[in-house]
N, C-alpha and C. Protein backbone atom coordinates (compact mmCIF):
# COMPACT_ATOMS: atom_id res chain seq x y z
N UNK A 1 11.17 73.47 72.03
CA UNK A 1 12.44 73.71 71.37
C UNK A 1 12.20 74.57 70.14
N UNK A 2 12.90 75.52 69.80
CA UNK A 2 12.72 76.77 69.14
C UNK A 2 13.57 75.82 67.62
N UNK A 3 13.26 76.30 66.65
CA UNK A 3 14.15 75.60 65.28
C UNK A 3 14.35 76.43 64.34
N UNK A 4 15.46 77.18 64.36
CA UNK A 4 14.96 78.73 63.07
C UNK A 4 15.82 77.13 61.96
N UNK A 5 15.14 77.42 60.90
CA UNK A 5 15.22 77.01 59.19
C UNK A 5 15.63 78.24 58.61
N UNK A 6 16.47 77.93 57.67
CA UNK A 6 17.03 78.85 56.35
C UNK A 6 16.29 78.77 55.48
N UNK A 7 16.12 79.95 54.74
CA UNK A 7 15.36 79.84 53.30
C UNK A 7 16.49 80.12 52.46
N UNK A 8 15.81 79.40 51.35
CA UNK A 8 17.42 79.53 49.95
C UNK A 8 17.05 81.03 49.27
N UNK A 9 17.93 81.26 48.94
CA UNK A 9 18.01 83.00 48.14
C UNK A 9 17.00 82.67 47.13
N UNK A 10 16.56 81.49 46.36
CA UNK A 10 15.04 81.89 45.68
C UNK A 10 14.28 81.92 46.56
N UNK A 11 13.84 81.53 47.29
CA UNK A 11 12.75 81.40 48.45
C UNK A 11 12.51 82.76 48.39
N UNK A 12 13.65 83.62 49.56
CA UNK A 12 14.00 84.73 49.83
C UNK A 12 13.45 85.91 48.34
N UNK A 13 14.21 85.71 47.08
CA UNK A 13 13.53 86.26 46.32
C UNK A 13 12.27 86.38 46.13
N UNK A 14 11.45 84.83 46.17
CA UNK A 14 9.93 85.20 45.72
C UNK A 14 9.10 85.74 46.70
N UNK A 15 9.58 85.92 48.32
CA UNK A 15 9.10 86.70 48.95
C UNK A 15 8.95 88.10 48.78
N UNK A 16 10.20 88.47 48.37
CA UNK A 16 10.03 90.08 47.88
C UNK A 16 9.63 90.71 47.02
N UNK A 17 9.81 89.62 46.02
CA UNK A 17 8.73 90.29 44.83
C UNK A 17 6.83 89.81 45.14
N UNK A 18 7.00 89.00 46.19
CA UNK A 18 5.05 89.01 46.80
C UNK A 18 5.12 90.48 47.01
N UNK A 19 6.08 90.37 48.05
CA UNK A 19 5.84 91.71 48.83
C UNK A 19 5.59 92.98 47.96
N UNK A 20 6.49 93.15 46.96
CA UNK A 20 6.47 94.08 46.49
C UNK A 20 4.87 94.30 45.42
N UNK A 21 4.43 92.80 44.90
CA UNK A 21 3.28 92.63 43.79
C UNK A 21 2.20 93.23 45.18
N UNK A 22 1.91 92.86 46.56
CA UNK A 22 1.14 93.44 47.42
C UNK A 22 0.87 94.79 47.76
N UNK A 23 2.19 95.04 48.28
CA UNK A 23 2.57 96.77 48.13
C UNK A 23 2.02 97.44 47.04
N UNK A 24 1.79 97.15 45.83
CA UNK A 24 1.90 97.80 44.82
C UNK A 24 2.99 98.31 43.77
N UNK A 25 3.77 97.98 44.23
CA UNK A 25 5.05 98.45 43.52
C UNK A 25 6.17 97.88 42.71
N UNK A 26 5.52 96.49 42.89
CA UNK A 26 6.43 96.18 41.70
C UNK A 26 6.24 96.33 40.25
N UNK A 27 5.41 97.12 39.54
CA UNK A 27 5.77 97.56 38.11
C UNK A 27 6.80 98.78 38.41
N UNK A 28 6.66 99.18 39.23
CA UNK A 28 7.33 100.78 38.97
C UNK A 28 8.89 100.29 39.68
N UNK A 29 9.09 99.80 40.46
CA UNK A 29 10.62 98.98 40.53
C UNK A 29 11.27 97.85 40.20
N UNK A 30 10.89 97.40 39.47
CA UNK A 30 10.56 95.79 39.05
C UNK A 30 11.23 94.49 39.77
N UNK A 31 12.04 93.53 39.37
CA UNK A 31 12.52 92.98 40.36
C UNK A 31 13.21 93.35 41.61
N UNK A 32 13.31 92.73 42.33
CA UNK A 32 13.75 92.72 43.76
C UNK A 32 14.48 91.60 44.37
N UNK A 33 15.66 91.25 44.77
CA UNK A 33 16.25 90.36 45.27
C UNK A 33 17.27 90.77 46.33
N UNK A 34 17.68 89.73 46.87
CA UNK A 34 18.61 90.30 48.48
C UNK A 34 19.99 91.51 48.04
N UNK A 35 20.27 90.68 46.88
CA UNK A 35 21.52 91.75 46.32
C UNK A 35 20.78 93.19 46.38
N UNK A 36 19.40 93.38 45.87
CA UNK A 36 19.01 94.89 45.98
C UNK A 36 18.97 95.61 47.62
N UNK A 37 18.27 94.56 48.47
CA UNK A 37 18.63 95.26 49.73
C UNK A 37 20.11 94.94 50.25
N UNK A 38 21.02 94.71 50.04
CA UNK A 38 22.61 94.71 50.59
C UNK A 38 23.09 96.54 49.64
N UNK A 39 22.62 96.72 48.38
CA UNK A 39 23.16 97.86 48.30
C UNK A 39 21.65 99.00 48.93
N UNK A 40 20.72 98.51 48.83
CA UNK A 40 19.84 99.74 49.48
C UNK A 40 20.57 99.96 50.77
N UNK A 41 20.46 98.85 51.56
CA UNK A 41 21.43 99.04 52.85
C UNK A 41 22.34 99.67 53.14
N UNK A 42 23.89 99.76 51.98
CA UNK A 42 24.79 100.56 51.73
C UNK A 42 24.32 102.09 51.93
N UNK A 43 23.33 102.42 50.44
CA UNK A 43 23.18 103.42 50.05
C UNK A 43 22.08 104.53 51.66
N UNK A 44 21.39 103.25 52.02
CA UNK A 44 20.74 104.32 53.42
C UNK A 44 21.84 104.29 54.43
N UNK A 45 22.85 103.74 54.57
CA UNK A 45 24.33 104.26 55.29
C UNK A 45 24.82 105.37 54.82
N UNK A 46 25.10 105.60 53.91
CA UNK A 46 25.54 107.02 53.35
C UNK A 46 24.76 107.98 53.52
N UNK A 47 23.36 107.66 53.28
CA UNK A 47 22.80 108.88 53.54
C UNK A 47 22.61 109.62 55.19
N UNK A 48 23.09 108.48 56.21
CA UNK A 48 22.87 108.69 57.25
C UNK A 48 23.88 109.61 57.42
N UNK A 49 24.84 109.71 56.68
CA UNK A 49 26.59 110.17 57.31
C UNK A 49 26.88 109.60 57.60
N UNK A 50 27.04 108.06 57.46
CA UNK A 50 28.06 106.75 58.07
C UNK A 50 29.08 106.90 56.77
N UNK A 51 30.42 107.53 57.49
CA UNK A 51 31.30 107.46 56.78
C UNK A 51 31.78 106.20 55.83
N UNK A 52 32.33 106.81 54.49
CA UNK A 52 32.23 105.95 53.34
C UNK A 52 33.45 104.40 53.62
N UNK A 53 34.35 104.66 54.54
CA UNK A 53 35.22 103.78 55.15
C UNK A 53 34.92 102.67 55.93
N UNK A 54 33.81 103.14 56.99
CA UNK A 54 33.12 102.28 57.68
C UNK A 54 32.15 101.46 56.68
N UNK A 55 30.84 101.94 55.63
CA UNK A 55 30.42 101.31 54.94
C UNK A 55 31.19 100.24 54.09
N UNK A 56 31.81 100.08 53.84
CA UNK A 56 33.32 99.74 53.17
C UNK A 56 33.57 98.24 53.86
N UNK A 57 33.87 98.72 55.01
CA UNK A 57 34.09 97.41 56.41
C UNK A 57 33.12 96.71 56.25
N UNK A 58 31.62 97.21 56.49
CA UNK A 58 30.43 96.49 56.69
C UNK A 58 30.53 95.34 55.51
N UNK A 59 30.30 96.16 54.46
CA UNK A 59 30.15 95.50 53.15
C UNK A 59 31.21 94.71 52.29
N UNK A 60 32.21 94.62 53.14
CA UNK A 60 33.53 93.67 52.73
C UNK A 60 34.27 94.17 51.45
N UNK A 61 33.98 95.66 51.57
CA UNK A 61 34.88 96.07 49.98
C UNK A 61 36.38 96.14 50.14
N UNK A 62 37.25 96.04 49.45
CA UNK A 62 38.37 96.12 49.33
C UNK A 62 38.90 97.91 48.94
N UNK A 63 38.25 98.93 48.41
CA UNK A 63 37.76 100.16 48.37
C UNK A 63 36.79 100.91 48.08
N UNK A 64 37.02 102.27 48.68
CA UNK A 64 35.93 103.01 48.85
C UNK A 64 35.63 103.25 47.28
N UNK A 65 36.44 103.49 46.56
CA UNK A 65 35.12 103.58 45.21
C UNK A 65 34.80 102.40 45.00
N UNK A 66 35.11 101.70 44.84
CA UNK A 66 34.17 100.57 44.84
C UNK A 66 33.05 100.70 45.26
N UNK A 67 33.14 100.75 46.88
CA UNK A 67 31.94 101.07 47.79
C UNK A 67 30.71 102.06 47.30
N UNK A 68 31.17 102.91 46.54
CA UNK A 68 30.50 104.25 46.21
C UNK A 68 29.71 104.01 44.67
N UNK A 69 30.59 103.27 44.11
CA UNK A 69 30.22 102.41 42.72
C UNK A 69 28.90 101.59 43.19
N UNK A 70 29.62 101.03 43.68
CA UNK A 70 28.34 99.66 44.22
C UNK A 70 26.93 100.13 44.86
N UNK A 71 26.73 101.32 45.74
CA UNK A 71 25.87 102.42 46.18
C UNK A 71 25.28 102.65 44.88
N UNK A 72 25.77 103.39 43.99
CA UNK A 72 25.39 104.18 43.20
C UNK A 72 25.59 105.57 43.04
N UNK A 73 26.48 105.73 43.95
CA UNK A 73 27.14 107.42 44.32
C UNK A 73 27.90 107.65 43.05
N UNK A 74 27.41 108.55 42.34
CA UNK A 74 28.65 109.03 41.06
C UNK A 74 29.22 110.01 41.72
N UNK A 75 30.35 110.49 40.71
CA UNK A 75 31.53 111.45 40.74
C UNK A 75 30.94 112.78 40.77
N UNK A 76 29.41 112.47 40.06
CA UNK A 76 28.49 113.99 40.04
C UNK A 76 28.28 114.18 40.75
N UNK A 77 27.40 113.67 41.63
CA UNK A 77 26.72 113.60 43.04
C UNK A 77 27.94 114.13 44.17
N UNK A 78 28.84 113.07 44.28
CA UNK A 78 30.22 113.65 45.02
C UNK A 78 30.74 115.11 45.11
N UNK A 79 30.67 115.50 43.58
CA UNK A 79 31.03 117.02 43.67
C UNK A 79 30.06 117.78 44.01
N UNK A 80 29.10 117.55 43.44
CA UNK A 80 27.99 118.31 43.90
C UNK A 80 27.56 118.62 45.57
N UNK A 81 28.05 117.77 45.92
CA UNK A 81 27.93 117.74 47.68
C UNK A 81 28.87 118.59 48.20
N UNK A 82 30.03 118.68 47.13
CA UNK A 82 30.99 119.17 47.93
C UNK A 82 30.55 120.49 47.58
N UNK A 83 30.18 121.12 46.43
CA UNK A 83 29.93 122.14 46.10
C UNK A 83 28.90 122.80 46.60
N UNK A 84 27.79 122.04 47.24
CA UNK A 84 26.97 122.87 48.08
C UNK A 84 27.11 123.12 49.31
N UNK A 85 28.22 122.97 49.88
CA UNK A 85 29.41 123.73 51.04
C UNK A 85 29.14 124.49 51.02
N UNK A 86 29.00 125.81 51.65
CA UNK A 86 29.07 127.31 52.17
C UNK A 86 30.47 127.66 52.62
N UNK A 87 31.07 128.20 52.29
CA UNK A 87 32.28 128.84 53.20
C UNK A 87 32.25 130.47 53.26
């Protein structure tokens, strides 16, 4: 008989910061917790081209700036994308 167990969100935390003290990398990013991968998650959606509406859905926002807030997408970045358009 198979038994998956839950781990509690500290659990979950002190795994990732092992992970990360192993890796090497946790001075240069410092903490790490699930909230950081729910927006890394976001933010590698966007970069895929998964439209900002659909990310939105996934992530239970009520709106897209929000969504884009919560990413880390500024208003700079935004224009700037738009501005490196060709027409």
């Amino acid at each position: 008989m198979n038994l998956i167990h839950q781990i509690s969100r500290v659990q979950a935390y002190r795994i990732l910061n092992e992970a990360a003290e192993r890796a090497g990398i946790a001075k240069k990013i410092g903490n790490i917790g699930t909230h950081t991968l729910r927006k890394t998650f976001g933010y590698r959606l966007y970069e895929m081209d998964i439209a900002v509406d659909r990310i939105m859905a996934i992530l239970g926002h009520s709106s897209e700036k929000d969504t884009l807030k919560y990413i880390g997408i500024t208003a700079d970045e935004i224009s700037d994308a738009y501005e490196s358009i060709a027409i």
